[in-house]
PDB file of N, CA and C in Angstrom:
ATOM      1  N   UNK A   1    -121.606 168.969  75.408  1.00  0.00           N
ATOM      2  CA  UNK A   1    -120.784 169.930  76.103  1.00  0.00           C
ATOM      3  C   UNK A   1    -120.138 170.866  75.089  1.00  0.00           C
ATOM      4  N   UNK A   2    -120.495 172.363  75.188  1.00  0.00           N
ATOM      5  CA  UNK A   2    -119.355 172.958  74.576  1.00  0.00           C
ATOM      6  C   UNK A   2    -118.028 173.723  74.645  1.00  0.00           C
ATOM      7  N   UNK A   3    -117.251 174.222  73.452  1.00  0.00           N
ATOM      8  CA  UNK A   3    -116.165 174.205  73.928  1.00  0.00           C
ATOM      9  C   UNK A   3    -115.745 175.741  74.730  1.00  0.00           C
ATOM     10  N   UNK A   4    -114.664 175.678  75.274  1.00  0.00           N
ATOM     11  CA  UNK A   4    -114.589 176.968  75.871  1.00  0.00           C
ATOM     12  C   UNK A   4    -114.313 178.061  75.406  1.00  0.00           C
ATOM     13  N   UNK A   5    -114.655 179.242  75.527  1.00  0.00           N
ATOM     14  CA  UNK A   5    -114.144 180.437  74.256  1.00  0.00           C
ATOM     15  C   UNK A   5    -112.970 180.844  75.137  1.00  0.00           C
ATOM     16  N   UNK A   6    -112.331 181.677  74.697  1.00  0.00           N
ATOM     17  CA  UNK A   6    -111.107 182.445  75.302  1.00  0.00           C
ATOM     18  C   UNK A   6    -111.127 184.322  74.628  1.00  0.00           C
ATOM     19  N   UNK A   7    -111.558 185.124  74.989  1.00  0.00           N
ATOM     20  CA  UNK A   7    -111.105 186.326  74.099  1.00  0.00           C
ATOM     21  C   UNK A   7    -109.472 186.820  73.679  1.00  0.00           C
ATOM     22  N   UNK A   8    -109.886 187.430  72.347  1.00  0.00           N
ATOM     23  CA  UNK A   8    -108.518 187.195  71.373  1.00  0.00           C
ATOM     24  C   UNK A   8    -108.036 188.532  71.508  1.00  0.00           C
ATOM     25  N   UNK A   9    -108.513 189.405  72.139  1.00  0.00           N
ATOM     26  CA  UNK A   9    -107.957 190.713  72.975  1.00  0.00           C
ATOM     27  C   UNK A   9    -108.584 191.071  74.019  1.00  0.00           C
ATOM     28  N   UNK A  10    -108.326 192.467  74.573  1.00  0.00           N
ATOM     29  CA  UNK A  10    -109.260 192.975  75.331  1.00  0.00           C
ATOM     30  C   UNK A  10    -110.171 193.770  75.284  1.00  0.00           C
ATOM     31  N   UNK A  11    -111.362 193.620  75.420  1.00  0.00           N
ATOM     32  CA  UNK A  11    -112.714 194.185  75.378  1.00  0.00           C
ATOM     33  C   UNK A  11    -113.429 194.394  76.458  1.00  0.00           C
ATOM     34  N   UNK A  12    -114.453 195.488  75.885  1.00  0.00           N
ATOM     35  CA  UNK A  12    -115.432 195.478  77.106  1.00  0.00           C
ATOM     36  C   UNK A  12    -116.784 195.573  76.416  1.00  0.00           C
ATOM     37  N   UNK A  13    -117.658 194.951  76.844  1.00  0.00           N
ATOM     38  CA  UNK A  13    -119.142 194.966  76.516  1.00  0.00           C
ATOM     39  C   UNK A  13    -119.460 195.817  76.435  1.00  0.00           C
ATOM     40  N   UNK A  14    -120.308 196.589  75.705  1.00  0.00           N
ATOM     41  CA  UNK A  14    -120.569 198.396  76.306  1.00  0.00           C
ATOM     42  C   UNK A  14    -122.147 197.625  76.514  1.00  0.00           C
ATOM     43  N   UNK A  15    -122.440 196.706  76.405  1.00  0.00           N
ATOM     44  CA  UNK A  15    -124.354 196.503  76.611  1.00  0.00           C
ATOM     45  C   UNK A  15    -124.188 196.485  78.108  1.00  0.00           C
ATOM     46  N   UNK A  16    -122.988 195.259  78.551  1.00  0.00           N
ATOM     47  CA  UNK A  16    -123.187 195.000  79.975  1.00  0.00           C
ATOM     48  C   UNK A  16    -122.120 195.531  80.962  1.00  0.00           C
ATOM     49  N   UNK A  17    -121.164 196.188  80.120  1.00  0.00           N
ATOM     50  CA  UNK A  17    -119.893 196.958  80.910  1.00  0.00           C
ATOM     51  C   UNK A  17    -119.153 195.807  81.512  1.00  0.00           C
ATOM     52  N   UNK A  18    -118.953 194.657  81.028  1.00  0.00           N
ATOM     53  CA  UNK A  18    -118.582 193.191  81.439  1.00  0.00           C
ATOM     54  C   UNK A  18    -116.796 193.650  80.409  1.00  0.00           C
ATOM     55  N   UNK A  19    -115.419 193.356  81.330  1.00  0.00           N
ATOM     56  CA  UNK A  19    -114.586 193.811  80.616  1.00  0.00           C
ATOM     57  C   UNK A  19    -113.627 192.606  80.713  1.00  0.00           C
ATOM     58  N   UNK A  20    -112.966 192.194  79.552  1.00  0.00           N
ATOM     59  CA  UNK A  20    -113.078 190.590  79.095  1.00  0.00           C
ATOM     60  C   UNK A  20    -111.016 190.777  78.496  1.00  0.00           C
ATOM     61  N   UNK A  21    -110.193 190.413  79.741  1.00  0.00           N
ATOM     62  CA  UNK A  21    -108.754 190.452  79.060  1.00  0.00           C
ATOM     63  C   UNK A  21    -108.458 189.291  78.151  1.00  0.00           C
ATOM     64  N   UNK A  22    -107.721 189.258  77.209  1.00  0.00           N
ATOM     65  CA  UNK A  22    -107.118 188.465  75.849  1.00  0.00           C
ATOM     66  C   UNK A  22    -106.680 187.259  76.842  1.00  0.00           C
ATOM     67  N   UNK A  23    -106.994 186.313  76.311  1.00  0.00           N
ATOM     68  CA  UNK A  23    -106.417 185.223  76.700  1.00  0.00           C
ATOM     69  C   UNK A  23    -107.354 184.642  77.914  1.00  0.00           C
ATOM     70  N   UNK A  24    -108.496 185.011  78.771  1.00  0.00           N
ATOM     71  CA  UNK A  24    -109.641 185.065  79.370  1.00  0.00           C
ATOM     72  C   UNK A  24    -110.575 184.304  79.150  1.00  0.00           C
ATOM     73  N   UNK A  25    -110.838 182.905  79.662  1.00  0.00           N
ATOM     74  CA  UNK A  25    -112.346 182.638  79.629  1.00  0.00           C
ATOM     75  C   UNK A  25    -113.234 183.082  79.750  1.00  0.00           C
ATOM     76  N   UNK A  26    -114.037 183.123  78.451  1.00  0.00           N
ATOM     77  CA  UNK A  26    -115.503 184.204  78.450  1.00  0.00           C
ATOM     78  C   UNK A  26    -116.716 183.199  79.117  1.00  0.00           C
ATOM     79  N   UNK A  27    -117.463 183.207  80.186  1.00  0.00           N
ATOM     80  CA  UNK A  27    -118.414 182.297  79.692  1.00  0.00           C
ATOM     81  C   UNK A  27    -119.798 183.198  80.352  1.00  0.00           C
ATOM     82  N   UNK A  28    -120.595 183.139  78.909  1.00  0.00           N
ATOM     83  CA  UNK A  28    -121.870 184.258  78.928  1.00  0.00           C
ATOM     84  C   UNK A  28    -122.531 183.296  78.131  1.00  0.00           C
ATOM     85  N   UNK A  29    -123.700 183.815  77.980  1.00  0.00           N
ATOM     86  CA  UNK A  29    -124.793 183.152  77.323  1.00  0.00           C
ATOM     87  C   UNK A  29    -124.878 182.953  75.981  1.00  0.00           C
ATOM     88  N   UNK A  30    -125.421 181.529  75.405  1.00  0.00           N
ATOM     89  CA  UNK A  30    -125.111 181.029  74.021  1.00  0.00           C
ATOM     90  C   UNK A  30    -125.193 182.628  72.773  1.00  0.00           C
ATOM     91  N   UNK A  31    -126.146 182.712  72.808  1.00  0.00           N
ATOM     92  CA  UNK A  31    -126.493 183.841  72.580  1.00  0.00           C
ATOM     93  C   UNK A  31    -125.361 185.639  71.910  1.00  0.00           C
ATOM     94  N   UNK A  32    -124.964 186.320  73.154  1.00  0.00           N
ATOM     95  CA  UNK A  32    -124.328 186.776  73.299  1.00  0.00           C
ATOM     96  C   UNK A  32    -123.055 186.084  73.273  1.00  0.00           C
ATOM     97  N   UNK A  33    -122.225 185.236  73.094  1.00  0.00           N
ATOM     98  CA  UNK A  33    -121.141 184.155  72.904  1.00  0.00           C
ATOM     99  C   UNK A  33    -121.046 184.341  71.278  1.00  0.00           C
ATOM    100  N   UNK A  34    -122.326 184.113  70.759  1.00  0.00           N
ATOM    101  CA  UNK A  34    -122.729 183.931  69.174  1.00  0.00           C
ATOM    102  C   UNK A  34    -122.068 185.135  68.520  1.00  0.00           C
ATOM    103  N   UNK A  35    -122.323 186.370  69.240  1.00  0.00           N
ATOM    104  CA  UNK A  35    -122.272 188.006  68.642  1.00  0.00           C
ATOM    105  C   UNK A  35    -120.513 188.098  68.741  1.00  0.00           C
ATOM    106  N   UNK A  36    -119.838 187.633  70.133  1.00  0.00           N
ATOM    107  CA  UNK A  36    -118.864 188.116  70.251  1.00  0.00           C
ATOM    108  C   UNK A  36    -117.820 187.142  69.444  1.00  0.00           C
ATOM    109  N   UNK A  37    -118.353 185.943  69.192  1.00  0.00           N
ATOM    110  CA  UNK A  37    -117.490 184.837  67.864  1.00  0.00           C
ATOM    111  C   UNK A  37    -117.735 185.950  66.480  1.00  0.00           C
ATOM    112  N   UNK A  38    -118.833 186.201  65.889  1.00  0.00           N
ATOM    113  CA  UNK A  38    -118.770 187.199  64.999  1.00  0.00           C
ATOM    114  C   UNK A  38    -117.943 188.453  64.828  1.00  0.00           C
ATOM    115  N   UNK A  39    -118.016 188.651  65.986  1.00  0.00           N
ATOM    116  CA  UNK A  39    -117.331 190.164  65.825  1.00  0.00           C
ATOM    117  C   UNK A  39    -115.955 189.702  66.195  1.00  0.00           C
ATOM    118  N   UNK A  40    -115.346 188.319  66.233  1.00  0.00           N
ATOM    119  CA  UNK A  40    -113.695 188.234  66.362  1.00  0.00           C
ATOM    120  C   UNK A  40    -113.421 188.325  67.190  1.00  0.00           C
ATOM    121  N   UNK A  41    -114.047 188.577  68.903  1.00  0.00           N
ATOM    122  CA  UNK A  41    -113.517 188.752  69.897  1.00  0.00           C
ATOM    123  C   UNK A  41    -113.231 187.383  70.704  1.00  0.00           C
ATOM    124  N   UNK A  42    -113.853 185.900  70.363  1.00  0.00           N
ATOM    125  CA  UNK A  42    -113.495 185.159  71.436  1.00  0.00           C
ATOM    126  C   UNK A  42    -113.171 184.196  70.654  1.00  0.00           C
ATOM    127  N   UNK A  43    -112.325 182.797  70.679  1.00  0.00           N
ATOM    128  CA  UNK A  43    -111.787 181.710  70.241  1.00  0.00           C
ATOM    129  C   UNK A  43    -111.827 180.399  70.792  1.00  0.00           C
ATOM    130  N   UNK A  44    -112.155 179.522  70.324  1.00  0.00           N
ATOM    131  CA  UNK A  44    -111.618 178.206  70.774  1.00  0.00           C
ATOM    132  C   UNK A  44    -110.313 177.877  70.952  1.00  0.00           C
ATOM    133  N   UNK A  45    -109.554 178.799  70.202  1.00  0.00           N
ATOM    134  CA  UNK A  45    -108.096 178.363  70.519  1.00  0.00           C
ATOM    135  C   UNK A  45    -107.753 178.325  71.642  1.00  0.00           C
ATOM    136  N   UNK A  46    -107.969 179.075  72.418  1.00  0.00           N
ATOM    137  CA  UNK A  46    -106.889 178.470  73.566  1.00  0.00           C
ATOM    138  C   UNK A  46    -106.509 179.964  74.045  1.00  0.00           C
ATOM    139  N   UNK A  47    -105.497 180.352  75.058  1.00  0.00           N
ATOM    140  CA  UNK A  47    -105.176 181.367  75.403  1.00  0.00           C
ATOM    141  C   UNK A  47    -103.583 181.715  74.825  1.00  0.00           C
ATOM    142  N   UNK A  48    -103.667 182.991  74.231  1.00  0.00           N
ATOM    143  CA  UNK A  48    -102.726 182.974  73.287  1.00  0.00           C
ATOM    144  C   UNK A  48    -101.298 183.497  74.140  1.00  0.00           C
ATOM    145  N   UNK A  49    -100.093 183.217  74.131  1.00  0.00           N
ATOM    146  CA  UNK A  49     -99.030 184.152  74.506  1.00  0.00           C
ATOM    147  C   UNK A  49     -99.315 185.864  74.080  1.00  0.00           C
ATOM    148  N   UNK A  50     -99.232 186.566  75.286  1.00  0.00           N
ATOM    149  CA  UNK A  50     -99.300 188.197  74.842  1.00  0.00           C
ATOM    150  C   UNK A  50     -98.096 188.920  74.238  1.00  0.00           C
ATOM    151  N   UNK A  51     -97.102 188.044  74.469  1.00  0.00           N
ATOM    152  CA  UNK A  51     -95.443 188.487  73.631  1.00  0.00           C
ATOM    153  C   UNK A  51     -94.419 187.385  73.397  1.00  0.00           C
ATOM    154  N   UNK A  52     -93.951 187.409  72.007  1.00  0.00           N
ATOM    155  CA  UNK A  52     -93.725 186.483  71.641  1.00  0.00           C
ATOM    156  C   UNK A  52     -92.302 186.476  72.139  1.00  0.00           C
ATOM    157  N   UNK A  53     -91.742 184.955  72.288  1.00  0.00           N
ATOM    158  CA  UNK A  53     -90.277 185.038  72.672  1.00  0.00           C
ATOM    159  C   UNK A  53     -89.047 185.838  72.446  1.00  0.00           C
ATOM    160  N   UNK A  54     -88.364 185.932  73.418  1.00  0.00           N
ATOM    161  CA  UNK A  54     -87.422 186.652  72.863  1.00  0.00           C
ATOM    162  C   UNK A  54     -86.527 186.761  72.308  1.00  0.00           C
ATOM    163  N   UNK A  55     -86.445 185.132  72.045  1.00  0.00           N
ATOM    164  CA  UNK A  55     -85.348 184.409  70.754  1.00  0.00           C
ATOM    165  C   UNK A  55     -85.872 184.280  69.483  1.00  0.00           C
ATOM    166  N   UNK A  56     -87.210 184.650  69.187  1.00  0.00           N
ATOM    167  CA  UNK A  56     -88.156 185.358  68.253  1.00  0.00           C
ATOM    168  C   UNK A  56     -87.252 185.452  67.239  1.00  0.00           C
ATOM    169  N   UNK A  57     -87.405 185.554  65.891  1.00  0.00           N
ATOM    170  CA  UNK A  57     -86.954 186.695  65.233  1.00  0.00           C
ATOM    171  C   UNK A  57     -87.951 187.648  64.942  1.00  0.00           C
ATOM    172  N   UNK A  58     -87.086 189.109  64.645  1.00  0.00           N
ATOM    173  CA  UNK A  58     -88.073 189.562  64.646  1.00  0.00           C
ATOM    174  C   UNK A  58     -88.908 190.157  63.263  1.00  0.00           C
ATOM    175  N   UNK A  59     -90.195 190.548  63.413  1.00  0.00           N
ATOM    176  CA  UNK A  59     -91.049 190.895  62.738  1.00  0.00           C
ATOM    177  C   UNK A  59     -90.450 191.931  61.299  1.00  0.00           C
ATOM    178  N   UNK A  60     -90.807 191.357  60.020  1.00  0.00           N
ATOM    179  CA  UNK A  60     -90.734 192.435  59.148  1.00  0.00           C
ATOM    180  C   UNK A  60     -90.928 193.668  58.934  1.00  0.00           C
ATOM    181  N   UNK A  61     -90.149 194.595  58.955  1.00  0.00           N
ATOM    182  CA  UNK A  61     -90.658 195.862  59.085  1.00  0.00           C
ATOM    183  C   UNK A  61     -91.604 196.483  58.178  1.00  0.00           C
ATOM    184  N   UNK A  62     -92.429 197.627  58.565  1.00  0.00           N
ATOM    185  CA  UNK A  62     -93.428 197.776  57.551  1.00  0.00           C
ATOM    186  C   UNK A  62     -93.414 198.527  56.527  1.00  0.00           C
ATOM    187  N   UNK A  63     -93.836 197.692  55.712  1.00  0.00           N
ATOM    188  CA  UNK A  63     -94.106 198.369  54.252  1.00  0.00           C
ATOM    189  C   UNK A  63     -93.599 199.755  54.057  1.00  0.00           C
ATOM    190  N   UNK A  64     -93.008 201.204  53.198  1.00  0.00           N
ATOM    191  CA  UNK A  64     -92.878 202.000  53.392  1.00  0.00           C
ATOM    192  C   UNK A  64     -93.766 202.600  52.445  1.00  0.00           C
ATOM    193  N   UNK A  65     -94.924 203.678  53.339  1.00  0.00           N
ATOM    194  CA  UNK A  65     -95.863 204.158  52.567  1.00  0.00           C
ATOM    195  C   UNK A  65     -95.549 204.971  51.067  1.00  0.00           C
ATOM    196  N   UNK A  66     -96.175 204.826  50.111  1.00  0.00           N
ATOM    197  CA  UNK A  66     -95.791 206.088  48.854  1.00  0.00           C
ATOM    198  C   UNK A  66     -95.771 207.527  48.864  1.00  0.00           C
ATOM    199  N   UNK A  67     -95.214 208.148  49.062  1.00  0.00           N
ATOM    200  CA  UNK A  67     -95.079 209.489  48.879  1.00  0.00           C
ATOM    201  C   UNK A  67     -96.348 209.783  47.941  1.00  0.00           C
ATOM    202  N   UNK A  68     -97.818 210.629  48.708  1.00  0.00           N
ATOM    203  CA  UNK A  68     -97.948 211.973  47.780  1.00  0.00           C
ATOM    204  C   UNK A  68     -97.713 212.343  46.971  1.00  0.00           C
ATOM    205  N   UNK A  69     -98.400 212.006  45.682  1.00  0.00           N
ATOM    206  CA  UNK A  69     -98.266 213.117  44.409  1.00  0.00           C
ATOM    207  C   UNK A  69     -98.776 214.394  44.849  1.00  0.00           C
ATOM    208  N   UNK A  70     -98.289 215.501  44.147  1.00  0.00           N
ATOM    209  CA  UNK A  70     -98.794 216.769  44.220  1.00  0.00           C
ATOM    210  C   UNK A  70     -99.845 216.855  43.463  1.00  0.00           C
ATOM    211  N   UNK A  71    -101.134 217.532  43.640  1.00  0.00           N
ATOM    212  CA  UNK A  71    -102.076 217.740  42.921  1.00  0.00           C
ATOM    213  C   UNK A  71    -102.329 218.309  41.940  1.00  0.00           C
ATOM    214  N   UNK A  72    -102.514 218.518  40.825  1.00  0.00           N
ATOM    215  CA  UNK A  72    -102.900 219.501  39.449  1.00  0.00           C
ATOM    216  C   UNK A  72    -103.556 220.407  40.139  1.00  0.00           C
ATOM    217  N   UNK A  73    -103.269 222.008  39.288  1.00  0.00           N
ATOM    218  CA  UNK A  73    -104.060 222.734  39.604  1.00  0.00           C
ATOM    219  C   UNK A  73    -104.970 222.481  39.048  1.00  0.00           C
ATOM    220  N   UNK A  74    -106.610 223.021  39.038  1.00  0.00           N
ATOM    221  CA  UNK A  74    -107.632 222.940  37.693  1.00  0.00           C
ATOM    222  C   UNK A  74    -107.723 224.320  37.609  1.00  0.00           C
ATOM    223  N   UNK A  75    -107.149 225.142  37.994  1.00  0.00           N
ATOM    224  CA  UNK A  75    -107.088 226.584  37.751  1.00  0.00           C
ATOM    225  C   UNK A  75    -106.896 226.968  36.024  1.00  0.00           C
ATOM    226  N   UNK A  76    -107.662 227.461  35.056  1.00  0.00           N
ATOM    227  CA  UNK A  76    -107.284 227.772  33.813  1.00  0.00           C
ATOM    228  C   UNK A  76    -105.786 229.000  34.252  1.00  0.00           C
ATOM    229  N   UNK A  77    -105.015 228.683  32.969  1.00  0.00           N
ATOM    230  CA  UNK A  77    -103.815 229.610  32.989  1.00  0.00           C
ATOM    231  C   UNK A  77    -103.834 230.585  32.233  1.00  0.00           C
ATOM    232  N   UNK A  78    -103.426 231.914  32.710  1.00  0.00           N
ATOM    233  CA  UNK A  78    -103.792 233.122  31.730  1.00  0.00           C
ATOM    234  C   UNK A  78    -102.372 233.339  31.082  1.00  0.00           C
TER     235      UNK A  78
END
């Protein structure tokens, strides 16, 4: 017997237009099952919470990107 997949977001097949919400038992053919474990879309885990509590703390804020250097001209100077 195997185990059950669950998808780890939401997708849609574009082969079969089959549209698959996060947390969703997928069950399709070994096959096609195989492609969508590769490509990260389905799990054995289990069906995940879509938002995390609200006694949460919360999430680190992100990184703050580097400022842009300005570019050299390569223009020769007269």
């Amino acid at each position: 017997m195997s185990k059950k997949h669950y998808a780890t977001r939401d997708f849609r097949d574009a082969g079969t237009e089959r549209h698959f919400a996060a947390g969703e038992h997928v069950d399709v053919s070994a096959s096609v099952l195989t492609n969508y474990r590769a490509a990260g879309l389905v799990s054995t885990d289990g069906p995940q919470d879509a938002e995390p509590a609200a006694d949460a703390a919360p999430a680190e804020p992100a990184a703050q990107a580097k400022p842009k250097r300005a570019r050299r001209s390569t223009k020769a100077t007269s």
